[in-house]
Protein backbone atom coordinates (compact mmCIF):
# COMPACT_ATOMS: atom_id res chain seq x y z
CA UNK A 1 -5.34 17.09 -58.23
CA UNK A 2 -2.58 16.95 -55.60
CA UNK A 3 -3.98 19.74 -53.32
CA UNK A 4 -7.19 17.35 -53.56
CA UNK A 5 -5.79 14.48 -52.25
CA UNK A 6 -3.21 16.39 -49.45
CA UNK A 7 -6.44 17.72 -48.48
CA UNK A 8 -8.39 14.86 -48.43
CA UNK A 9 -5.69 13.11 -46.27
CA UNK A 10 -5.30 15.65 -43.68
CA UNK A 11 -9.17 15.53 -43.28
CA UNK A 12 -9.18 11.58 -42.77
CA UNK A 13 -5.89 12.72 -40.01
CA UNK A 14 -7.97 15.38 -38.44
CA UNK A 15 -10.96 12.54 -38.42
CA UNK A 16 -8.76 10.00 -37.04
CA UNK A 17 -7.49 12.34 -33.94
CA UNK A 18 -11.10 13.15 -33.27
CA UNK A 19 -11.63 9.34 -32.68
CA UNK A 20 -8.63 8.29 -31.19
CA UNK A 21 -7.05 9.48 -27.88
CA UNK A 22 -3.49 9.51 -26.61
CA UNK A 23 -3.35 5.64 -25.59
CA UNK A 24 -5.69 4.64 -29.07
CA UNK A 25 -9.14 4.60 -27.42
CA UNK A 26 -11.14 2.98 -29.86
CA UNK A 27 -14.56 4.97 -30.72
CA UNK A 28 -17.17 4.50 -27.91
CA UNK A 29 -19.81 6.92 -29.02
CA UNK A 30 -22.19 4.74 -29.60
CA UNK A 31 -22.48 2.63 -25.98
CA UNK A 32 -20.88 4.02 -23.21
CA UNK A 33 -21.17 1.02 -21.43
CA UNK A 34 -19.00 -0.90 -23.34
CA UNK A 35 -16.90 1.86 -23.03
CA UNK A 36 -16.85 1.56 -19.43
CA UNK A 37 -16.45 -1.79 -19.66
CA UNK A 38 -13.14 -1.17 -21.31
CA UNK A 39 -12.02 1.47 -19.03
CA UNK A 40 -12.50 -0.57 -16.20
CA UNK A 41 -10.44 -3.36 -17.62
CA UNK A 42 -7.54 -0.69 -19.02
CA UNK A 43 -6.97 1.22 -15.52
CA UNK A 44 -9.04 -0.88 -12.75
CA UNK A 45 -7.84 -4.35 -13.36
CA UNK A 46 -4.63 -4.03 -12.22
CA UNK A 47 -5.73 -3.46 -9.08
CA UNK A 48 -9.14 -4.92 -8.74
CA UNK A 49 -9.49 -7.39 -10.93
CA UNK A 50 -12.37 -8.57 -12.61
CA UNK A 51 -15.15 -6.41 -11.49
CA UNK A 52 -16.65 -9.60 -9.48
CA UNK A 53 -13.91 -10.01 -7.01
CA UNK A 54 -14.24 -6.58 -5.37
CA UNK A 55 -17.47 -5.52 -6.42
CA UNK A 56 -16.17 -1.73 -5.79
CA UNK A 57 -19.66 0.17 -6.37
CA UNK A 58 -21.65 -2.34 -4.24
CA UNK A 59 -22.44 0.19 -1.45
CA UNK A 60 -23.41 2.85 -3.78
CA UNK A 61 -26.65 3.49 -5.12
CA UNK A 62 -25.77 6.66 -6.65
CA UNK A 63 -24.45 7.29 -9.74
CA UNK A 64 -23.08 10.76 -8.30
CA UNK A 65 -21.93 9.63 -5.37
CA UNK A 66 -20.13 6.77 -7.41
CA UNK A 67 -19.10 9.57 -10.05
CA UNK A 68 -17.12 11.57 -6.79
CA UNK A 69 -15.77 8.66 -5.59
CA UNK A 70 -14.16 7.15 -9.18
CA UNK A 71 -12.82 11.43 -9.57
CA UNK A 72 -11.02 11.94 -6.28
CA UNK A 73 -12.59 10.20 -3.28
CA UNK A 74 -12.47 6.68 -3.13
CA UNK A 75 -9.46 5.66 -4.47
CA UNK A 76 -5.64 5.92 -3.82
CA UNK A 77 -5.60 7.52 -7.52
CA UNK A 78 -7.74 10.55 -8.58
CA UNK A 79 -8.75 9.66 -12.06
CA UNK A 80 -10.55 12.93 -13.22
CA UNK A 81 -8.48 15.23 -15.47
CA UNK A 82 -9.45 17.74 -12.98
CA UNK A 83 -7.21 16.30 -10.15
CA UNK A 84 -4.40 15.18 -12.65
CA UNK A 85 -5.82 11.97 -13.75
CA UNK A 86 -6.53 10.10 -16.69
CA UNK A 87 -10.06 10.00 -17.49
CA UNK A 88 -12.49 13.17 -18.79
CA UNK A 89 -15.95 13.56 -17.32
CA UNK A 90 -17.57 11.42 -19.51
CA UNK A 91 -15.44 9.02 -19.34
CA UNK A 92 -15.83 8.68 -15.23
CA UNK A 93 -19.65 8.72 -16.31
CA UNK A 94 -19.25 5.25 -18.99
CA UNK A 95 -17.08 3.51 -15.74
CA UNK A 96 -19.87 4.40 -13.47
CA UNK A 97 -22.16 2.92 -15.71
CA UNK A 98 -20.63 -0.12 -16.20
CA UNK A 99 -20.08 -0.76 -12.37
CA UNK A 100 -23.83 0.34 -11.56
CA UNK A 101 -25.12 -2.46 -14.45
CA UNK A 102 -23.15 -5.17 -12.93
CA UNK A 103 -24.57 -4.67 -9.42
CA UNK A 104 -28.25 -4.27 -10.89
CA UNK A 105 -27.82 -7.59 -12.98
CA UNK A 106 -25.47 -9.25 -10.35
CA UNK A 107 -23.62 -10.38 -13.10
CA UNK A 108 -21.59 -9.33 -15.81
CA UNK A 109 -23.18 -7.13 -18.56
CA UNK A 110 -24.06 -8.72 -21.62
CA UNK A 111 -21.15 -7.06 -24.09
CA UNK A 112 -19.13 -7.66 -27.77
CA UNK A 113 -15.73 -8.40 -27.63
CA UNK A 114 -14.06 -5.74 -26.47
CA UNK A 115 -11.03 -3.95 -28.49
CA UNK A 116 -7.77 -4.92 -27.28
CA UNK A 117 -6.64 -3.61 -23.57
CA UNK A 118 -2.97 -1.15 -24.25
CA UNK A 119 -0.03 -1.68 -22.32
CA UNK A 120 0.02 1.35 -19.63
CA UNK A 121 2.90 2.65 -17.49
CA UNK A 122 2.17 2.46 -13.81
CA UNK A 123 -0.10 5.11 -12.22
CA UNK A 124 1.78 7.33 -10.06
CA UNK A 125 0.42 6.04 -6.54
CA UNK A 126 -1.87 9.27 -4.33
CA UNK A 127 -0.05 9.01 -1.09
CA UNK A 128 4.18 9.78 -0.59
CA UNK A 129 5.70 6.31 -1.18
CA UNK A 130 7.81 6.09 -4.30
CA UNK A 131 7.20 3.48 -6.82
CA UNK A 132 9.70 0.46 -6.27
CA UNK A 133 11.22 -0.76 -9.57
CA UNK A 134 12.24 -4.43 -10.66
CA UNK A 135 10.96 -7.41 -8.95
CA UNK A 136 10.18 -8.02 -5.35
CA UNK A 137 12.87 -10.37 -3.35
CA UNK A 138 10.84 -13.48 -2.24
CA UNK A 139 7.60 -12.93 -3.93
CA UNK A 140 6.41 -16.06 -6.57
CA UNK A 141 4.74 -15.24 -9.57
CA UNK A 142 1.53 -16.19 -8.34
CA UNK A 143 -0.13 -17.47 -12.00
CA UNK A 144 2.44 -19.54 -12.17
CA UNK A 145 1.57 -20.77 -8.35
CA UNK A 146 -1.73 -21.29 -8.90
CA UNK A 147 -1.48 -23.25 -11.97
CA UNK A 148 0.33 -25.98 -9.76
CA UNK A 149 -1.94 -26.53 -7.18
CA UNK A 150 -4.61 -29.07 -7.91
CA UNK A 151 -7.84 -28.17 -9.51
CA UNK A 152 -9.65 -28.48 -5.94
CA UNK A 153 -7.50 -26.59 -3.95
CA UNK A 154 -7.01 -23.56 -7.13
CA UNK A 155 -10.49 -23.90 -6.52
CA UNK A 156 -10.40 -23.46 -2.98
CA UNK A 157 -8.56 -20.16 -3.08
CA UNK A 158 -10.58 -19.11 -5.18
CA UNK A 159 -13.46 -18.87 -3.45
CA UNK A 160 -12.29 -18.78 -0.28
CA UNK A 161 -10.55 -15.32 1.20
CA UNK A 162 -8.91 -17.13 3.99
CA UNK A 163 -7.46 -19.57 2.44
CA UNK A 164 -6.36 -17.79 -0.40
CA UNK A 165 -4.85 -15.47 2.13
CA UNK A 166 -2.65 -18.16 3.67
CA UNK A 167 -1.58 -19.42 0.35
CA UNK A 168 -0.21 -15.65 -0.54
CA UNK A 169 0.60 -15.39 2.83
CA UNK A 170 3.02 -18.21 2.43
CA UNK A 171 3.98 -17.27 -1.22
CA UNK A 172 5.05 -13.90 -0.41
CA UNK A 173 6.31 -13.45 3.29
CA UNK A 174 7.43 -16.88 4.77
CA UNK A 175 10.81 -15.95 3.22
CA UNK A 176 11.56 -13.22 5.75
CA UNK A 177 8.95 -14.06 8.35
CA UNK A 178 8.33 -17.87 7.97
CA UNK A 179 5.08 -19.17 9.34
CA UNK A 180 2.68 -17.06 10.46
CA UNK A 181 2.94 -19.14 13.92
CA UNK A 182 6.47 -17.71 14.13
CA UNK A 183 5.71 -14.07 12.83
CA UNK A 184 2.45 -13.18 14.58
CA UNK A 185 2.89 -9.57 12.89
CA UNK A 186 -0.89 -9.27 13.74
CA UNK A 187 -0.23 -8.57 17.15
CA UNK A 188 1.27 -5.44 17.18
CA UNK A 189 0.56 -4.42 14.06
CA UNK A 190 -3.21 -4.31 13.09
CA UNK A 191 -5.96 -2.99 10.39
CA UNK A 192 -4.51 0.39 8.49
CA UNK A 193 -1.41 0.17 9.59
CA UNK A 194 -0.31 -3.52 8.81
CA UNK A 195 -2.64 -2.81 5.74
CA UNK A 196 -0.08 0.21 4.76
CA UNK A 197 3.14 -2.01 5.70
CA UNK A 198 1.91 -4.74 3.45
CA UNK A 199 1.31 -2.48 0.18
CA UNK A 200 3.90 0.26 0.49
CA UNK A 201 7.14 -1.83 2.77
CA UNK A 202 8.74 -0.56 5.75
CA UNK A 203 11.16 2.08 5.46
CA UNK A 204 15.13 0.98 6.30
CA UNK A 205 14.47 -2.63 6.07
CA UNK A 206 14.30 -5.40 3.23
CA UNK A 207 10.71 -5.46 2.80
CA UNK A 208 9.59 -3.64 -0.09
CA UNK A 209 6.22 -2.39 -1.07
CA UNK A 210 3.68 -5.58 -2.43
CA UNK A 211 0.77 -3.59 -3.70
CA UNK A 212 0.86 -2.88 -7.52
CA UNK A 213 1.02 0.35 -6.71
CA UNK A 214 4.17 0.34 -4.63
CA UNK A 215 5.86 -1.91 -7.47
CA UNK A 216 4.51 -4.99 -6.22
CA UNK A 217 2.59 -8.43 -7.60
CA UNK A 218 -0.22 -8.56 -5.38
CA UNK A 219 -3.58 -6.40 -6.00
CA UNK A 220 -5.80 -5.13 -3.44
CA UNK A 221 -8.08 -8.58 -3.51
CA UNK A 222 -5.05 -10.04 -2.75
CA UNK A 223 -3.60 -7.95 0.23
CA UNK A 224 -7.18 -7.76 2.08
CA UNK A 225 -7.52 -12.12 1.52
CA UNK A 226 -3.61 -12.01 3.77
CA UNK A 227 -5.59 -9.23 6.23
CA UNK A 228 -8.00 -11.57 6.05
CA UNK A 229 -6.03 -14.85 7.51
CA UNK A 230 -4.00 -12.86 9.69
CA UNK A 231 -7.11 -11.09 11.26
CA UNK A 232 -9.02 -14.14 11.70
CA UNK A 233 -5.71 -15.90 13.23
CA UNK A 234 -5.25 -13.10 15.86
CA UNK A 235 -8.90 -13.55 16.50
CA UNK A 236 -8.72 -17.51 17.00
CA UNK A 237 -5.29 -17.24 18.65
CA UNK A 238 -4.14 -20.26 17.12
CA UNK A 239 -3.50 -21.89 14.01
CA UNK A 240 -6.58 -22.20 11.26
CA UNK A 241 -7.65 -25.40 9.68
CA UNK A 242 -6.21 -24.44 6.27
CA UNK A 243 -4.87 -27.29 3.54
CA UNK A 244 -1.61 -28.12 4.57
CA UNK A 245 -0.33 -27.85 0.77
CA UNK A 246 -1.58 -24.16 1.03
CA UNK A 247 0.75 -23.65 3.39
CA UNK A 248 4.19 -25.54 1.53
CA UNK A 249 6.66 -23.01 1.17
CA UNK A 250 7.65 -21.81 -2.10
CA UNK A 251 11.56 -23.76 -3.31
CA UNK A 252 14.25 -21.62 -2.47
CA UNK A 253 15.67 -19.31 -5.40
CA UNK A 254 19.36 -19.01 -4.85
CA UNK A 255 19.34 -15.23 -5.70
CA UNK A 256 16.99 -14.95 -3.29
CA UNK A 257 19.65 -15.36 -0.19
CA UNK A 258 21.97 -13.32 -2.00
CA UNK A 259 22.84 -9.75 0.86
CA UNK A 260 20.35 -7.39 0.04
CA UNK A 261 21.89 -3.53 0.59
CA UNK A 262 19.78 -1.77 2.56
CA UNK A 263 18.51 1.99 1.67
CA UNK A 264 20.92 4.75 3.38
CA UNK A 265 18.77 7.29 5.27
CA UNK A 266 20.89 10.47 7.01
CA UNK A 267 20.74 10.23 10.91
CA UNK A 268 18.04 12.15 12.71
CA UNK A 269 19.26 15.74 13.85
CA UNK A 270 18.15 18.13 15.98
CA UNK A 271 18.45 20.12 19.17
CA UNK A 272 19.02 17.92 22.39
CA UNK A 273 18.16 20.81 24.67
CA UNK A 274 15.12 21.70 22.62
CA UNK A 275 14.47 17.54 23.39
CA UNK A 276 15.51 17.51 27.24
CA UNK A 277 11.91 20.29 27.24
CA UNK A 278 9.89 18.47 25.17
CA UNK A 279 10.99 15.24 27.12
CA UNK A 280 10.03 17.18 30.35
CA UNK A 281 7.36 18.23 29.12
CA UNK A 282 5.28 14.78 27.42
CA UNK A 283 7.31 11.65 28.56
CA UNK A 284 8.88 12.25 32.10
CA UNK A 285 5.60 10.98 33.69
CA UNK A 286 6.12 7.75 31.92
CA UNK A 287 9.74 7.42 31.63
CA UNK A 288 10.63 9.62 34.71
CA UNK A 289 12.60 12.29 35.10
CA UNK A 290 15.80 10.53 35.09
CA UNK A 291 14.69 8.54 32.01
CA UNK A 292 15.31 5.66 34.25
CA UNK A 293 11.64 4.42 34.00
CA UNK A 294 8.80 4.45 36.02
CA UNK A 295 5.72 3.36 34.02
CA UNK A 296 7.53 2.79 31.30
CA UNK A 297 10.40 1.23 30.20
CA UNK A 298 13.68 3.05 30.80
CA UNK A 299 14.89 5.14 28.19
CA UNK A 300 18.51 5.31 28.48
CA UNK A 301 21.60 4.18 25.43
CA UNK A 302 22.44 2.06 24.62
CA UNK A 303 19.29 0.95 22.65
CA UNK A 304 19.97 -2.62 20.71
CA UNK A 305 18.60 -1.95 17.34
CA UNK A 306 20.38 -1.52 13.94
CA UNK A 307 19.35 1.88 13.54
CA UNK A 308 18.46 3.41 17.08
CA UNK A 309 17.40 7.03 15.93
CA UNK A 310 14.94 5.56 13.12
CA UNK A 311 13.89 3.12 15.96
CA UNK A 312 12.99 5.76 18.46
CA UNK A 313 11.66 8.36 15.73
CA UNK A 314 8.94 5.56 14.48
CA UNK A 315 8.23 4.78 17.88
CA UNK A 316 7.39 8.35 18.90
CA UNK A 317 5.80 9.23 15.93
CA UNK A 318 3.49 6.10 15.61
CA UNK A 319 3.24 5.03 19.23
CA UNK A 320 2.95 1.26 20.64
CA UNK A 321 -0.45 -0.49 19.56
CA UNK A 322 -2.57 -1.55 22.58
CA UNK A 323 -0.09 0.27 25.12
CA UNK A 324 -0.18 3.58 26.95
CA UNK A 325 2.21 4.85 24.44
CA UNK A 326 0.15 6.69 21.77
CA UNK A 327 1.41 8.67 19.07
CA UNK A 328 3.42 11.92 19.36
CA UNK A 329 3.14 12.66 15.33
CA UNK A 330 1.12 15.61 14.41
CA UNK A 331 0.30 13.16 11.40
CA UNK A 332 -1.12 10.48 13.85
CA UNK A 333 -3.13 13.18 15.72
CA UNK A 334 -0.08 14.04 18.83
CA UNK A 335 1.46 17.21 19.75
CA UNK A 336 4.94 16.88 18.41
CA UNK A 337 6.05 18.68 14.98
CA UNK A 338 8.75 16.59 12.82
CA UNK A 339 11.20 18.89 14.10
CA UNK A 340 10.51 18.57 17.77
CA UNK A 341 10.48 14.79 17.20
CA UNK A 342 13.72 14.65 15.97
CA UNK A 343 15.06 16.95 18.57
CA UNK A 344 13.34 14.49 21.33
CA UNK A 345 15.23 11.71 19.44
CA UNK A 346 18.85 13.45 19.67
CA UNK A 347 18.00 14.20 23.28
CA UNK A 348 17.15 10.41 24.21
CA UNK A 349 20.55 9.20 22.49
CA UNK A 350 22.83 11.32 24.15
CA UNK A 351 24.68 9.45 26.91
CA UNK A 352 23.26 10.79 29.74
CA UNK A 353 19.99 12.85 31.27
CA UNK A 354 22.35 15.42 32.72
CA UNK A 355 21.35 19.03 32.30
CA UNK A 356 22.23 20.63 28.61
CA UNK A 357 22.03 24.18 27.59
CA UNK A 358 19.22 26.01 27.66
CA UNK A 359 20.52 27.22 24.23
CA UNK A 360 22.41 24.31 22.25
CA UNK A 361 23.55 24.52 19.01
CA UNK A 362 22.07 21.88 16.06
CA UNK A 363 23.30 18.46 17.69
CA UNK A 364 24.00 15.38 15.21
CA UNK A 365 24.82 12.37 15.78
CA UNK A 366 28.45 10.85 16.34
């Protein structure tokens, strides 16, 4: 009678496994697209949203296509198993599904109750940035922001991207930037670029990553509503007619002001006379010879920023938007490896352009 019921019980075990996965996936078998449904709101939603504020699978009208793009292509996250994600073949299939039926209804899918949403730990984000723990210096809680405005302007940014842009605009950066009339960031920085900066946070400085992502509050309707009001600003020129209680600072949290220490990065290296070529070679028709100018500006020390090697390394590597200077980053499309960049760098900070070496040993600086 005993081996009866040990057996029974590691059949209903062996049953159980069969219907649960690793996070308790309730069993689905029977309509995959509620099962999509809640996939979409376990993994997408922290992101996204609800399905209607991004409306991801709008420009696709094929379920393969969509299928490819869910896997590996269309996301900063490859979700099939295949590439190291989360979700099995058929499950990418019951997300498709569900994304595909809300575009062909234009509305949401008539569903049951879905079973409760688990807790997950963050995904680990597709590109290099490291996942920034803890909370964000100067960012508000924006729930708890919204619920204070009044019902016509939580209305108001809801519905509209600009404004809602200014409002997180305001929420988030106006404590290192203040007003976007002071900041202009837009100018110099534009589209991917101030995109990246916003989610993932500029190396060496204060500003952290805001995307979810990057250990962040805001999700991706979020960061492309502040694209949004900045783009449209630069495009104006001048200030937009937004509500001026959108733009009312958040009050000032005391911890906030508190010295922030800054990440410690090793100073560039490299070989200066390896730099003085390369100089020769790609910025001498610019710069001169000398380094004393000619189109461009001069490029001799000292150079007034915190950290002058980072300074010039970003600057070669990335270039100066809307300028002659263009990237030098193999990454950005230049000529320059990271090694010769760094070696350009050393050769720009030493103290003179006299002639070095032909064959200098590994230079650092002082």
């Amino acid at each position: 009678m005993t081996c009866r019921i040990l057996l029974f019980a590691i059949l209903l075990l062996v049953f159980g496994a069969n219907r649960l996965s690793a996070i308790g996936r309730p069993d689905f078998s029977k309509d995959p697209l509620v099962h999509g449904a809640w996939l979409f709101k376990v993994h997408c939603n922290r992101c996204h949203g609800e399905y209607a504020k991004e409306r991801l699978a709008e420009e696709y009208r094929s379920a393969d296509k969509l299928e490819k793009a869910i896997a590996d292509k269309g996301c900063r996250i490859s979700w099939a198993r295949a590439r190291g994600g989360p979700l099995s073949p058929t499950e990418i299939t019951a997300v498709s599904r569900y994304m595909l039926m809300w575009e062909e209804l234009g509305r949401e899918p008539d569903l049951p109750p879905l079973p409760e949403i688990p807790k997950l730990e963050p995904e680990k984000p597709a590109s290099s940035y490291p996942i920034q723990t803890g909370p964000v210096p100067g960012q508000i809680p924006q729930t708890t922001g919204e619920n204070a405005l009044s019902p016509p302007l939580s209305k108001l940014i809801r519905k509209n991207t600009v404004a809602r842009g200014a409002w997180l605009y305001t929420g988030n950066c106006y404590r290192c930037h203040l007003s976007y009339d002071q900041a202009r960031m837009g100018r110099s920085l534009k589209g991917e670029k101030l995109q990246k900066m916003i989610e993932n946070g500029k190396t060496s400085t204060q500003m952290n990553g805001f995307s979810i992502l990057a250990g962040g509050r805001l999700k991706n309707s979020d960061i492309a509503a502040i694209m949004s009001y900045i783009t449209l600003y630069e495009n104006y020129g001048r200030p937009l007619a937004i509500a001026p209680e959108l733009l009312k600072p958040p009050s000032v949290n005391p911890s906030d002001l508190l010295p922030v220490g800054l990440p410690q990065f090793p100073l560039v290296a490299g070989n200066a006379a390896l730099g003085k070529n390369l100089y020769m070679m790609h910025c001498s028709r610019c710069h001169g010879s000398d380094r004393a100018g000619y189109i461009g500006r001069d490029l001799i020390p000292p150079f007034l920023s915190l950290r002058p090697d980072l300074f010039l390394k970003s600057t070669i590597k990335d270039g100066i938007p809307d300028s002659l200077m263009q990237p030098f980053s193999i990454n950005e499309g230049g000529k320059l490896s990271p090694k010769e960049v760094d070696s350009l760098v050393v050769y720009l900070l030493t103290a003179s352009s006299h002639d070095l070496p032909e064959t200098e040993s590994l230079t650092t600086l002082p």
